[in-house]
C-alpha atoms as a PDB file:
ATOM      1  CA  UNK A   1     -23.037 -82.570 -23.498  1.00  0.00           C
ATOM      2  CA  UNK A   2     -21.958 -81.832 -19.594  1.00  0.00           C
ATOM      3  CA  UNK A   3     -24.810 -80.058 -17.591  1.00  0.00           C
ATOM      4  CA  UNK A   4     -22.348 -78.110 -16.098  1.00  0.00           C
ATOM      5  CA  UNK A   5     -21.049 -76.768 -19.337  1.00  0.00           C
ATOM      6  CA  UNK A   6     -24.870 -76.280 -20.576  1.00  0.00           C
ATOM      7  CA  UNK A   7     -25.293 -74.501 -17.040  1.00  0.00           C
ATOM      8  CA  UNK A   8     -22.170 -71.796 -17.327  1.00  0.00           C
ATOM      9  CA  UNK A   9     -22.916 -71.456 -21.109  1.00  0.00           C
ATOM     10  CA  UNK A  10     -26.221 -69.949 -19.971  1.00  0.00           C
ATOM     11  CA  UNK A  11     -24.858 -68.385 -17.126  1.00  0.00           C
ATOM     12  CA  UNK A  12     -22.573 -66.460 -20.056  1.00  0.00           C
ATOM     13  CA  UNK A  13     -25.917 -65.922 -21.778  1.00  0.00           C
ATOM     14  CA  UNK A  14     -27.381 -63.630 -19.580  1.00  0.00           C
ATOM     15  CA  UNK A  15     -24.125 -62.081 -18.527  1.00  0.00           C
ATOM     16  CA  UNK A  16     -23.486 -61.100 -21.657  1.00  0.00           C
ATOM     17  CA  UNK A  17     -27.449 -59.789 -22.802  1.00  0.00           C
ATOM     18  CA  UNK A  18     -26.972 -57.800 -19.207  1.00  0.00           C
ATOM     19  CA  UNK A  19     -23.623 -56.115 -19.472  1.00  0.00           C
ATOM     20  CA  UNK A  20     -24.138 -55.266 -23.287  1.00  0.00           C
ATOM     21  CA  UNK A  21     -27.400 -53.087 -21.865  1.00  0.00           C
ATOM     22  CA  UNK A  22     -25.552 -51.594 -19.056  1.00  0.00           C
ATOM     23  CA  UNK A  23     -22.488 -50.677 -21.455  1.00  0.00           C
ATOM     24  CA  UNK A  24     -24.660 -49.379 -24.589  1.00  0.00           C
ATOM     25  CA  UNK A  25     -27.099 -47.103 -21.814  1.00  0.00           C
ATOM     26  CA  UNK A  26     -23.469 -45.418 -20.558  1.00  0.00           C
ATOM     27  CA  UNK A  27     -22.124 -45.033 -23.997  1.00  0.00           C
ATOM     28  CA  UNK A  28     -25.330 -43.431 -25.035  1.00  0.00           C
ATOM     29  CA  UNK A  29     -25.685 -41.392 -22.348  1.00  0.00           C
ATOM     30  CA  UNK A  30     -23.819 -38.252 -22.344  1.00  0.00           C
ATOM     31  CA  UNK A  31     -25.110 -37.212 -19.118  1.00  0.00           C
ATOM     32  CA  UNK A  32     -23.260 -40.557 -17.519  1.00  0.00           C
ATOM     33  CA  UNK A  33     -19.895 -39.231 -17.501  1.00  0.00           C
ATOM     34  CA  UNK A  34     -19.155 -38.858 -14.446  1.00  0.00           C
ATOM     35  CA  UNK A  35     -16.159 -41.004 -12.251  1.00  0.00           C
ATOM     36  CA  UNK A  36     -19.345 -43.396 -10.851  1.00  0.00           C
ATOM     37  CA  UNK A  37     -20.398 -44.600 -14.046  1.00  0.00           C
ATOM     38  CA  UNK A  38     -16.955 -44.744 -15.645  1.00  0.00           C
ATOM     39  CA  UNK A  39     -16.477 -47.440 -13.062  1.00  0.00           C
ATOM     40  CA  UNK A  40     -19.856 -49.032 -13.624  1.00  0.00           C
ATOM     41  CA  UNK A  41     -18.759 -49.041 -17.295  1.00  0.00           C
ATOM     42  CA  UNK A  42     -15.735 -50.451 -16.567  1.00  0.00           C
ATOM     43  CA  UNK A  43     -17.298 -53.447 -14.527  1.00  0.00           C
ATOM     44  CA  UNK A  44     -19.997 -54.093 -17.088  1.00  0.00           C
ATOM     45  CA  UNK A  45     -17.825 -54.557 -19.468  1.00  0.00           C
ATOM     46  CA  UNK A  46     -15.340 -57.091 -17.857  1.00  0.00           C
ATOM     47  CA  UNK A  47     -18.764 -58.620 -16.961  1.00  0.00           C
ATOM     48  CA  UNK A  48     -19.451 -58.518 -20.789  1.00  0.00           C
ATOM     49  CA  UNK A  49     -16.458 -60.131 -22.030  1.00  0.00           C
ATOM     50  CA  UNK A  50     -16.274 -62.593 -18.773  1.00  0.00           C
ATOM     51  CA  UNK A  51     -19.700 -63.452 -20.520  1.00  0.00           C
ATOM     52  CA  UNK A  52     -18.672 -63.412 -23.910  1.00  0.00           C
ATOM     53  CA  UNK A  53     -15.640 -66.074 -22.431  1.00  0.00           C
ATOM     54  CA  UNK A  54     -17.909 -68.552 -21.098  1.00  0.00           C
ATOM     55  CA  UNK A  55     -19.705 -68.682 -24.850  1.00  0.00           C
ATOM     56  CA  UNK A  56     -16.719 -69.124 -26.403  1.00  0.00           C
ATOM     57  CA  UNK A  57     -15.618 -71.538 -24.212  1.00  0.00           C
ATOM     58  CA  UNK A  58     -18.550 -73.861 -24.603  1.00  0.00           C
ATOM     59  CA  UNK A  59     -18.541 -73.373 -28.284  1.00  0.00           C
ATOM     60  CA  UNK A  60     -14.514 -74.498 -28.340  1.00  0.00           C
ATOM     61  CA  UNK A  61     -14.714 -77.050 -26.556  1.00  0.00           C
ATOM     62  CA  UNK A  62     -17.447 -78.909 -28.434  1.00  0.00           C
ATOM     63  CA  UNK A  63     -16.915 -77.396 -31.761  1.00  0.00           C
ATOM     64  CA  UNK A  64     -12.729 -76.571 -31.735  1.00  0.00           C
ATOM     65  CA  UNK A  65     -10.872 -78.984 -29.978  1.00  0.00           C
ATOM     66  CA  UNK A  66      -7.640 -77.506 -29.889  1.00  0.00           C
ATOM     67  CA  UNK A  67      -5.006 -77.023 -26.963  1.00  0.00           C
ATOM     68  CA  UNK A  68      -4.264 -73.442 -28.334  1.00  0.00           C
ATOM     69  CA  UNK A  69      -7.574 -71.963 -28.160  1.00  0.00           C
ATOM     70  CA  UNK A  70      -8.407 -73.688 -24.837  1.00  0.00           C
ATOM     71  CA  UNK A  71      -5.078 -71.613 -23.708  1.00  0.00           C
ATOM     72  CA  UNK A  72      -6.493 -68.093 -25.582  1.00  0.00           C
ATOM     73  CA  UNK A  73     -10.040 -69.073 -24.064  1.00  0.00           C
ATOM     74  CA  UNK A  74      -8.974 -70.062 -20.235  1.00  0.00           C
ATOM     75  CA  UNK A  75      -6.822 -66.969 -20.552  1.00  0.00           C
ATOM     76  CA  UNK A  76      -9.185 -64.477 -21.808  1.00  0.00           C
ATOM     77  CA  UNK A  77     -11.654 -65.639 -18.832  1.00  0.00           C
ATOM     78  CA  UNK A  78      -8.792 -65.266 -16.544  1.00  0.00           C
ATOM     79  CA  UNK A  79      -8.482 -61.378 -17.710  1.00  0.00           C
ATOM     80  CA  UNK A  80     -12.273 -60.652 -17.908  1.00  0.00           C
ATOM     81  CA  UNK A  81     -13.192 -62.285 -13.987  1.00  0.00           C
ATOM     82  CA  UNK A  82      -9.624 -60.262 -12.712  1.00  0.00           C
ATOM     83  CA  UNK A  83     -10.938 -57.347 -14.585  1.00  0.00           C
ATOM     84  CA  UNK A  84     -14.338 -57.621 -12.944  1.00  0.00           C
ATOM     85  CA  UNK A  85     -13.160 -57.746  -9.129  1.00  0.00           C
ATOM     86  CA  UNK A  86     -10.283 -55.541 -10.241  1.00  0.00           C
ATOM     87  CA  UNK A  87     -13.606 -52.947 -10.624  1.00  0.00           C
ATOM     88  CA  UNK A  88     -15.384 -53.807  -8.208  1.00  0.00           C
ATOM     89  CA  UNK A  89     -12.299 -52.887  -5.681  1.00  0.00           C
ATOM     90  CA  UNK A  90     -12.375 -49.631  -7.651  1.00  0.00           C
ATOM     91  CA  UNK A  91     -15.736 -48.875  -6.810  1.00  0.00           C
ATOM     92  CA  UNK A  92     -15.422 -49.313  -3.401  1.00  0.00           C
ATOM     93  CA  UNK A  93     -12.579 -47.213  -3.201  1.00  0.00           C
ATOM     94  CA  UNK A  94     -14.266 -44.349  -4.981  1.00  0.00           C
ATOM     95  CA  UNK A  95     -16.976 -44.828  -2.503  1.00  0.00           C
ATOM     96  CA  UNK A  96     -14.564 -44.208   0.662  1.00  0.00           C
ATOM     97  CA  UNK A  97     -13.011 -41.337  -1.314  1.00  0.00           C
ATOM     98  CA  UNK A  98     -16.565 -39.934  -2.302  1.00  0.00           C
ATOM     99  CA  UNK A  99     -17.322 -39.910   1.917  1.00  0.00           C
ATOM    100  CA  UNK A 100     -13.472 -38.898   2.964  1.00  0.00           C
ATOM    101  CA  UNK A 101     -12.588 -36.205   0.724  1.00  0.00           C
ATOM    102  CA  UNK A 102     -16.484 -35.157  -0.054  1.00  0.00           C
ATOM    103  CA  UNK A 103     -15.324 -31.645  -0.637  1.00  0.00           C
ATOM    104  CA  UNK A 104     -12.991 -32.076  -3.724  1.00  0.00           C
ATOM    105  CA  UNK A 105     -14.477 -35.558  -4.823  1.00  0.00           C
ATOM    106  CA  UNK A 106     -15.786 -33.487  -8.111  1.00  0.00           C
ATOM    107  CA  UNK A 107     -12.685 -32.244  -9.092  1.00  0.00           C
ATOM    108  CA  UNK A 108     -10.064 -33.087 -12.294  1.00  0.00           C
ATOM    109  CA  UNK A 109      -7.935 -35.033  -9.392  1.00  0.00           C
ATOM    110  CA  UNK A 110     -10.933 -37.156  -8.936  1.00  0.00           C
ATOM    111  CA  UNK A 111     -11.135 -37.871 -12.130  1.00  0.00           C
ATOM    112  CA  UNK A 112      -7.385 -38.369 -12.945  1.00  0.00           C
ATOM    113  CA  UNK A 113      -7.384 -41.247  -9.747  1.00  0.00           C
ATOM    114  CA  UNK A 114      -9.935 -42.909 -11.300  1.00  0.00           C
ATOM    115  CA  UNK A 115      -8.507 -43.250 -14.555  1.00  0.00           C
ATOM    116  CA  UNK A 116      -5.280 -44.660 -13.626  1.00  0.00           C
ATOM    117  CA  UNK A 117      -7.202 -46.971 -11.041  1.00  0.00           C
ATOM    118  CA  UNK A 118      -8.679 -48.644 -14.110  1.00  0.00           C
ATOM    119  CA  UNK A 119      -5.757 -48.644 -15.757  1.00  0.00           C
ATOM    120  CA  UNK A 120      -3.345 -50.497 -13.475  1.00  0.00           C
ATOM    121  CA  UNK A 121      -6.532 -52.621 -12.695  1.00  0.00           C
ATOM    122  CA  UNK A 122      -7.095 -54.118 -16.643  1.00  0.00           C
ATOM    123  CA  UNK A 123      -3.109 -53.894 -16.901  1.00  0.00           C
ATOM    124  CA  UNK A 124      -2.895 -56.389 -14.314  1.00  0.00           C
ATOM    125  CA  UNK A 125      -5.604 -58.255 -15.723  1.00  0.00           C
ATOM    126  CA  UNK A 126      -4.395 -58.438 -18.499  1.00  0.00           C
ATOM    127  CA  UNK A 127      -0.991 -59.869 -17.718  1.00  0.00           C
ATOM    128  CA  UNK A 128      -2.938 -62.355 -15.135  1.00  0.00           C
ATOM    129  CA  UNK A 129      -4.596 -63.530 -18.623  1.00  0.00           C
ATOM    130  CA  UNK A 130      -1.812 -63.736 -20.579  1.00  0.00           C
ATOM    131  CA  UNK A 131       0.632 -65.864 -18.122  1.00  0.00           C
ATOM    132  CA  UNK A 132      -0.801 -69.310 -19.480  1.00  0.00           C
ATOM    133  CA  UNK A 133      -0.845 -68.445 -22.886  1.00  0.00           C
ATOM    134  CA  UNK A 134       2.684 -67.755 -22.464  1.00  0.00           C
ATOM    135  CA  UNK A 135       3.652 -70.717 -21.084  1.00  0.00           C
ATOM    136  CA  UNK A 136       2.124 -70.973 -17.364  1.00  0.00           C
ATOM    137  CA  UNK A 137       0.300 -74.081 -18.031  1.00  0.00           C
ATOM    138  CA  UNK A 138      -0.047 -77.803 -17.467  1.00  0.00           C
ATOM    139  CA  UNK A 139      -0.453 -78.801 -21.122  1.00  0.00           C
ATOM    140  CA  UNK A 140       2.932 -80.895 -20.627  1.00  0.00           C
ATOM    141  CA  UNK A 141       3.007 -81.659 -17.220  1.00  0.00           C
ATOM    142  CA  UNK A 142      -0.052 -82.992 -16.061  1.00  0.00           C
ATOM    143  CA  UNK A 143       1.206 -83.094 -12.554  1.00  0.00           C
ATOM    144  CA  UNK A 144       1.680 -79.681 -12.285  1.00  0.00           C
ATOM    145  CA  UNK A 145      -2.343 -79.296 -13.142  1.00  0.00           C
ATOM    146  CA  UNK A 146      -4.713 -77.700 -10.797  1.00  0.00           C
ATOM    147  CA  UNK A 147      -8.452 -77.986 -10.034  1.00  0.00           C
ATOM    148  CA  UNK A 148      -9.032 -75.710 -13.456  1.00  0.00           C
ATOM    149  CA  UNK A 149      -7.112 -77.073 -16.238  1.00  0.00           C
ATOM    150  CA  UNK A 150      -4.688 -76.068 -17.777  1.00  0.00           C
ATOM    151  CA  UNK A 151      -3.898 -74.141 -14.857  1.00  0.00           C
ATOM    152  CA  UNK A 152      -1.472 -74.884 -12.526  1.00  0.00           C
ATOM    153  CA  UNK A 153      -1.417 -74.958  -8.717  1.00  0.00           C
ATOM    154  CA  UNK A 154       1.146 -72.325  -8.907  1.00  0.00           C
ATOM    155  CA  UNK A 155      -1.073 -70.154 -10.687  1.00  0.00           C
ATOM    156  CA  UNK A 156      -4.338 -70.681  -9.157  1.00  0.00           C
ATOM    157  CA  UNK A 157      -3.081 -69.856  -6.258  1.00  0.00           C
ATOM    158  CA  UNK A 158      -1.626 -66.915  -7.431  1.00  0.00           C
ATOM    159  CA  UNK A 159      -5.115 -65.802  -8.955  1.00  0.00           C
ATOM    160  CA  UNK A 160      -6.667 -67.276  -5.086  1.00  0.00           C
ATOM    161  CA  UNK A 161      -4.626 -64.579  -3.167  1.00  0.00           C
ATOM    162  CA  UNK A 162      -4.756 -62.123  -5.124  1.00  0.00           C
ATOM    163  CA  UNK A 163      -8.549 -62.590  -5.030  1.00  0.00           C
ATOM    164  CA  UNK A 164      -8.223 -62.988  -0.431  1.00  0.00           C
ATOM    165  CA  UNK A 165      -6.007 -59.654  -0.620  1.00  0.00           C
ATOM    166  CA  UNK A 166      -8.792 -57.993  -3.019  1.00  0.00           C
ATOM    167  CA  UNK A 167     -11.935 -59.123  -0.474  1.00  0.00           C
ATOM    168  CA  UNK A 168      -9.853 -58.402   2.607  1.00  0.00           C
ATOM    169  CA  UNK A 169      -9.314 -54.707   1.601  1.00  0.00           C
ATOM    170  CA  UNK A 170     -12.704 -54.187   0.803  1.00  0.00           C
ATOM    171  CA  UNK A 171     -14.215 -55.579   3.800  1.00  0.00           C
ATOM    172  CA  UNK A 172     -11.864 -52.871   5.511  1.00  0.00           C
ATOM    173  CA  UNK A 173     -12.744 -50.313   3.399  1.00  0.00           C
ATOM    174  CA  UNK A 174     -16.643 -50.990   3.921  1.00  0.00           C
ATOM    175  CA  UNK A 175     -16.670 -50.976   7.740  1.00  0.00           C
ATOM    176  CA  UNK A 176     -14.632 -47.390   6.971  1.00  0.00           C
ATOM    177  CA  UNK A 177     -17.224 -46.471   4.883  1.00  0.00           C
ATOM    178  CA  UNK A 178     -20.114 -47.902   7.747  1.00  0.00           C
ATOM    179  CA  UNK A 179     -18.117 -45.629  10.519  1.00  0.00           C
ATOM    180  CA  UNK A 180     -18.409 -42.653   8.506  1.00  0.00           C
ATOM    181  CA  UNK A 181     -21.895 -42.990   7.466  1.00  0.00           C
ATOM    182  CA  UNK A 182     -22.583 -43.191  11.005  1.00  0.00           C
ATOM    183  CA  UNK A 183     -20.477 -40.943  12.386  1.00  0.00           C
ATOM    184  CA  UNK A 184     -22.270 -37.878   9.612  1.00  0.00           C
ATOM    185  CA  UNK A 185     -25.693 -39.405  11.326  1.00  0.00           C
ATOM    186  CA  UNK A 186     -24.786 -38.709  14.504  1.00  0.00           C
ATOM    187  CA  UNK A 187     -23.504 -35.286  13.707  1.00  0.00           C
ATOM    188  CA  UNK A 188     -26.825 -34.584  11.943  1.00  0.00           C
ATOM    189  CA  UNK A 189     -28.693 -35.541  14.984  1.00  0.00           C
ATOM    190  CA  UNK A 190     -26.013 -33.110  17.469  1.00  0.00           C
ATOM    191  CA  UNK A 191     -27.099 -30.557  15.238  1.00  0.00           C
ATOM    192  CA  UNK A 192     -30.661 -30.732  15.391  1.00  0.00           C
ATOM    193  CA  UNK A 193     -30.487 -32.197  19.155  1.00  0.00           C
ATOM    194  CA  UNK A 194     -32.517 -35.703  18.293  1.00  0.00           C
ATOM    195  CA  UNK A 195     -32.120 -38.598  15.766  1.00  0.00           C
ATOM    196  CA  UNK A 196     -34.798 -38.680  13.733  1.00  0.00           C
ATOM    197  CA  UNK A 197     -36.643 -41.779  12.308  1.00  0.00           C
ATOM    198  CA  UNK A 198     -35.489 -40.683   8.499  1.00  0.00           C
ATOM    199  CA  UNK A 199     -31.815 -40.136   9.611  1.00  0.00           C
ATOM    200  CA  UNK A 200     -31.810 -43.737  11.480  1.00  0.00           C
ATOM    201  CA  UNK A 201     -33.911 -45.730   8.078  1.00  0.00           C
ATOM    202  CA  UNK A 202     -31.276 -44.095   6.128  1.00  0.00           C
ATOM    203  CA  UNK A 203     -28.518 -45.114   7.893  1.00  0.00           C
ATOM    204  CA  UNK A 204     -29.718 -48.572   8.780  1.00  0.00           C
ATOM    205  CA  UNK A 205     -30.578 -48.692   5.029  1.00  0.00           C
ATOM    206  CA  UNK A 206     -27.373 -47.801   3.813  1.00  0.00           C
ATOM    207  CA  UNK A 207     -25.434 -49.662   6.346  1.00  0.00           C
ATOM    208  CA  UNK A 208     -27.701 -53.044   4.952  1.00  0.00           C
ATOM    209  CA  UNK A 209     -26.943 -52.402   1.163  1.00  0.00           C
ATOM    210  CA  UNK A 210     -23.067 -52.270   2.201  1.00  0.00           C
ATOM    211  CA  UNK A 211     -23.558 -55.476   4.103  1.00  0.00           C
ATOM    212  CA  UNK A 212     -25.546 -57.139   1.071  1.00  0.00           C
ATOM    213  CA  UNK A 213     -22.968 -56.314  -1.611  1.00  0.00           C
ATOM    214  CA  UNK A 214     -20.084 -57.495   0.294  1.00  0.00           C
ATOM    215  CA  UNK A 215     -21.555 -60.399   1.359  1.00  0.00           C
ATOM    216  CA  UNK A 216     -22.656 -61.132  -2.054  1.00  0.00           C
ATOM    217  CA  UNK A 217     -19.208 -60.812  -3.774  1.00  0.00           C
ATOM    218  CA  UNK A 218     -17.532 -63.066  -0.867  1.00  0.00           C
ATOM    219  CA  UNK A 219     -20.476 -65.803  -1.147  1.00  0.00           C
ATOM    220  CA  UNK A 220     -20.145 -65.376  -4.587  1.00  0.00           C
ATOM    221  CA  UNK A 221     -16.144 -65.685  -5.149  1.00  0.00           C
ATOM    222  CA  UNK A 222     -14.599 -67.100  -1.726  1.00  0.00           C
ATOM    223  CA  UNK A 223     -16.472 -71.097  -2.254  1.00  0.00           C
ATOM    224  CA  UNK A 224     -14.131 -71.031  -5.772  1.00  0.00           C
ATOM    225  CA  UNK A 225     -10.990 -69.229  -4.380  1.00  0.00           C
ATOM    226  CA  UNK A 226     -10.781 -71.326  -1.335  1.00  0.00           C
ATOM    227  CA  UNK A 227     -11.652 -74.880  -3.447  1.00  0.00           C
ATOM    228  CA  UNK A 228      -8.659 -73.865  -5.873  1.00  0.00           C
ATOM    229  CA  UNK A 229      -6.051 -73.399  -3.010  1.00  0.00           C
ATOM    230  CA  UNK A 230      -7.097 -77.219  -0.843  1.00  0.00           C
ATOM    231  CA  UNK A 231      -8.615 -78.643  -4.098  1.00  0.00           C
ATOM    232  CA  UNK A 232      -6.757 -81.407  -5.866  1.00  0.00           C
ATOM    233  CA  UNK A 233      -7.012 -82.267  -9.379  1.00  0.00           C
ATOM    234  CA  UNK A 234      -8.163 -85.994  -8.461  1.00  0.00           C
ATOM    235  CA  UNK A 235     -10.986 -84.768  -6.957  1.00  0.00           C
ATOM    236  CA  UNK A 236     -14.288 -85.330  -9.307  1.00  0.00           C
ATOM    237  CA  UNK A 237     -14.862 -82.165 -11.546  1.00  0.00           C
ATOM    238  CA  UNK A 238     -18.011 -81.974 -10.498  1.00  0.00           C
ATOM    239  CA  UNK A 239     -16.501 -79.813  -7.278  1.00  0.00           C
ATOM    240  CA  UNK A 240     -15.024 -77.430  -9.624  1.00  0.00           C
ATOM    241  CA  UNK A 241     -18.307 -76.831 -11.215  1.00  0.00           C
ATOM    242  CA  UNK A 242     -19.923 -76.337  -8.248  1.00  0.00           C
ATOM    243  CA  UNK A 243     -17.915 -73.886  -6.842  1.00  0.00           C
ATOM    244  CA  UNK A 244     -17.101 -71.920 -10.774  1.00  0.00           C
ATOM    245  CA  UNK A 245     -20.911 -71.272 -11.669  1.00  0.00           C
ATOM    246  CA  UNK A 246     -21.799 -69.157  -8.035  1.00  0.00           C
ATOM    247  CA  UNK A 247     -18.718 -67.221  -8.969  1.00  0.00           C
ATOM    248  CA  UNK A 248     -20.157 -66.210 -12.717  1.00  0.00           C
ATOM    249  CA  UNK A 249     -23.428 -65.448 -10.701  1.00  0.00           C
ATOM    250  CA  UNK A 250     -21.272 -62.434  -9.463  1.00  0.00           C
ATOM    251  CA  UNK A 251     -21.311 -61.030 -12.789  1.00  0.00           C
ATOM    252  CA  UNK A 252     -24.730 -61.634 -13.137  1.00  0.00           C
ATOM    253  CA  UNK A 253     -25.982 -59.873 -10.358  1.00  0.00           C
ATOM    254  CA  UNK A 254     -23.604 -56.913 -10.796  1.00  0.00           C
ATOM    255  CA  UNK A 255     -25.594 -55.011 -13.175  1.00  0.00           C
ATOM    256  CA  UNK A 256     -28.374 -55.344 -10.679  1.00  0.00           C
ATOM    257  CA  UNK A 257     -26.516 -53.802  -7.685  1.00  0.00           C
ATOM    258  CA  UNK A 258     -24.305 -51.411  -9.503  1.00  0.00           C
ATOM    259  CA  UNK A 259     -26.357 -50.156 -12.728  1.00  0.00           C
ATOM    260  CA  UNK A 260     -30.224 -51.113 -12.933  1.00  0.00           C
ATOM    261  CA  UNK A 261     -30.811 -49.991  -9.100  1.00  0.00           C
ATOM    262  CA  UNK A 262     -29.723 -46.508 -10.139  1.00  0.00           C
ATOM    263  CA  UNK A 263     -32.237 -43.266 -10.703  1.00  0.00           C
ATOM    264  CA  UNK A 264     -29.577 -42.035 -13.544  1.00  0.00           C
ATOM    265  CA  UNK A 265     -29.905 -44.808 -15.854  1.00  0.00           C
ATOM    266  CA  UNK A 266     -33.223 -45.952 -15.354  1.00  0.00           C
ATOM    267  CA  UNK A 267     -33.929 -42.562 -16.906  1.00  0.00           C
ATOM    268  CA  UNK A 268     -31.435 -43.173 -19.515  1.00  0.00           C
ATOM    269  CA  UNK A 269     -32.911 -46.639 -20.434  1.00  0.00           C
ATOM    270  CA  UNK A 270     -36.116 -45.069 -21.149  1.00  0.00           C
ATOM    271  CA  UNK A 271     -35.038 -42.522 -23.237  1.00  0.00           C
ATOM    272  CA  UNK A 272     -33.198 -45.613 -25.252  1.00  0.00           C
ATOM    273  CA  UNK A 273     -35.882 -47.161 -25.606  1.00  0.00           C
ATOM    274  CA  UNK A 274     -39.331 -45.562 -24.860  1.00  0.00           C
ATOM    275  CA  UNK A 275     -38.263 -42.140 -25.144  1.00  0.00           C
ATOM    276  CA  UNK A 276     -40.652 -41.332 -22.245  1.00  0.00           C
ATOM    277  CA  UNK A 277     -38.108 -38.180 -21.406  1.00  0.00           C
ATOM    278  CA  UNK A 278     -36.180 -35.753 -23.352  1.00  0.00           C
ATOM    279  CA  UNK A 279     -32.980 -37.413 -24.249  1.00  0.00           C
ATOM    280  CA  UNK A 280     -31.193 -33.539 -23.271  1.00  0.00           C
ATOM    281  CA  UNK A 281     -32.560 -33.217 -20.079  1.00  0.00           C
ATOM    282  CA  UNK A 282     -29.743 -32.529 -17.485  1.00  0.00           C
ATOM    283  CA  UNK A 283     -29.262 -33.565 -14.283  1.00  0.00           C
ATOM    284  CA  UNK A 284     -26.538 -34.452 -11.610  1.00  0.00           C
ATOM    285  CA  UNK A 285     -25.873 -37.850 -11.162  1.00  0.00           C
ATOM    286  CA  UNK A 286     -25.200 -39.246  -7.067  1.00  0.00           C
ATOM    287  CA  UNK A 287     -22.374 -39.593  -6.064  1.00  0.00           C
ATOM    288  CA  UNK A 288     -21.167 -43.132  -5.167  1.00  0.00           C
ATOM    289  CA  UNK A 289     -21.923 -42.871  -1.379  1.00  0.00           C
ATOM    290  CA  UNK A 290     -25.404 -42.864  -2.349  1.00  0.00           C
ATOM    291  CA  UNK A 291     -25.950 -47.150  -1.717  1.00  0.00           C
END
């Protein structure tokens, strides 16, 4: 057995066990309805089935050697990662629109924008998957191969830009979403004629959180992206293991960032499984600009 393999097989592991909790408290839930979690749901379950991929992988390669399910499996990862930043660029989105158009955020045109967000997002993703299995690949053309077989350079750098375009237009939209945050603290403090220590930790808080999930999807992703573009399919595997398994730790850590750190479904998990709280209780759930 290759470590590595061991290594992203367990990596699945706990994707998987994660995102299933995340997407069975939300489905639960009827109180979690609202456009914040239908994105969370949306992430934790490419994050699922990216998890679910890396199982199956492990188990075809050692179990099924065939180069037809290698094609459904590399393809099926494809879909489920794309899916997952596909999300994520959702989210962060509905964050600037939650901040920009706070007025009418909870409205049926909120709601309508986030549904066909997600759906052009796991169209694409889907198509992105399906382009080896019908017939972008290197199974008979071994030049043509990229770092990530059967891939081919062609389409890992396809998959690499996309990825660049994705980070660079968050990255904008987060220093949007910093200047606004900022600019409603220093209105608050105009209107009450100081700043006070609560309105600056807030600020500085939420400012920090930004600056830690952006930074943890690029340190996450761009070490993979960047090695598929320069990488050459010479090169020792070992570099394209090195540079894969951060990039699953992306959908390991999502759940922590996007669903576990939340007030809403902490509540929810212990009504699944304590029932510490009265599984009807109401209550409003943040908006996204809460961070």
């Amino acid at each position: 057995l290759n470590p590595w393999d061991v290594m992203l097989c367990v990596s699945g592991t706990a994707i998987a066990c994660e995102n299933a909790l995340v997407v069975a408290i939300i489905c639960y839930s009827p109180a979690l309805r609202t456009p914040m979690f239908v994105l969370v749901g949306s992430l934790a379950t490419a994050d699922l089935l990216a998890g679910l991929g890396l199982i199956l992988n492990f188990v075809f390669q050692y179990v099924i050697r065939s180069e037809t399910v290698s094609l459904l499996t590399v393809g099926f990862l494809v879909a489920s990662f794309a899916a997952s930043v596909s999300s994520l660029l959702a989210i962060t989105v509905d964050r600037y629109l939650s901040l920009y158009n706070a007025l009418t955020y909870y409205s049926e045109r909120t709601v309508l924008c986030i549904h066909t967000m997600l759906a052009g997002a796991w169209g694409v993703s889907l198509c992105l998957g399906l382009l080896p299995v019908l017939g972008w690949n290197c199974l008979h053309d071994r030049t043509a191969c990229s770092v990530v077989r059967p891939l081919t350079k062609s389409n890992v750098t396809l998959l690499s830009a996309s990825f660049f375009l994705i980070f660079l237009i968050m990255l904008h939209l987060y220093i949007e979403i910093c200047k606004i945050v900022c600019r409603h603290a220093h209105q608050i403090a105009l209107q009450q004629h100081f700043l006070t220590a609560s309105h600056y930790v807030a600020t500085k808080k939420g400012v920090s959180t930004l600056a830690i999930i952006l930074g943890t999807f690029g340190a996450s992703w761009l070490p993979f992206a960047i090695y598929c573009v320069v990488g050459d399919p010479d090169y020792p595997s070992v570099y394209t293991y090195a540079t894969l398994l951060p990039a699953t730790y992306n959908s390991m850590i999502n759940p922590i960032i996007y669903a576990y750190r939340n007030q809403e479904i902490q509540r929810s998990m212990w009504v699944l499984f304590c029932g510490c709280f009265q599984a009807k209780v109401s209550f409003r759930s943040r908006s996204p600009s809460d961070v």
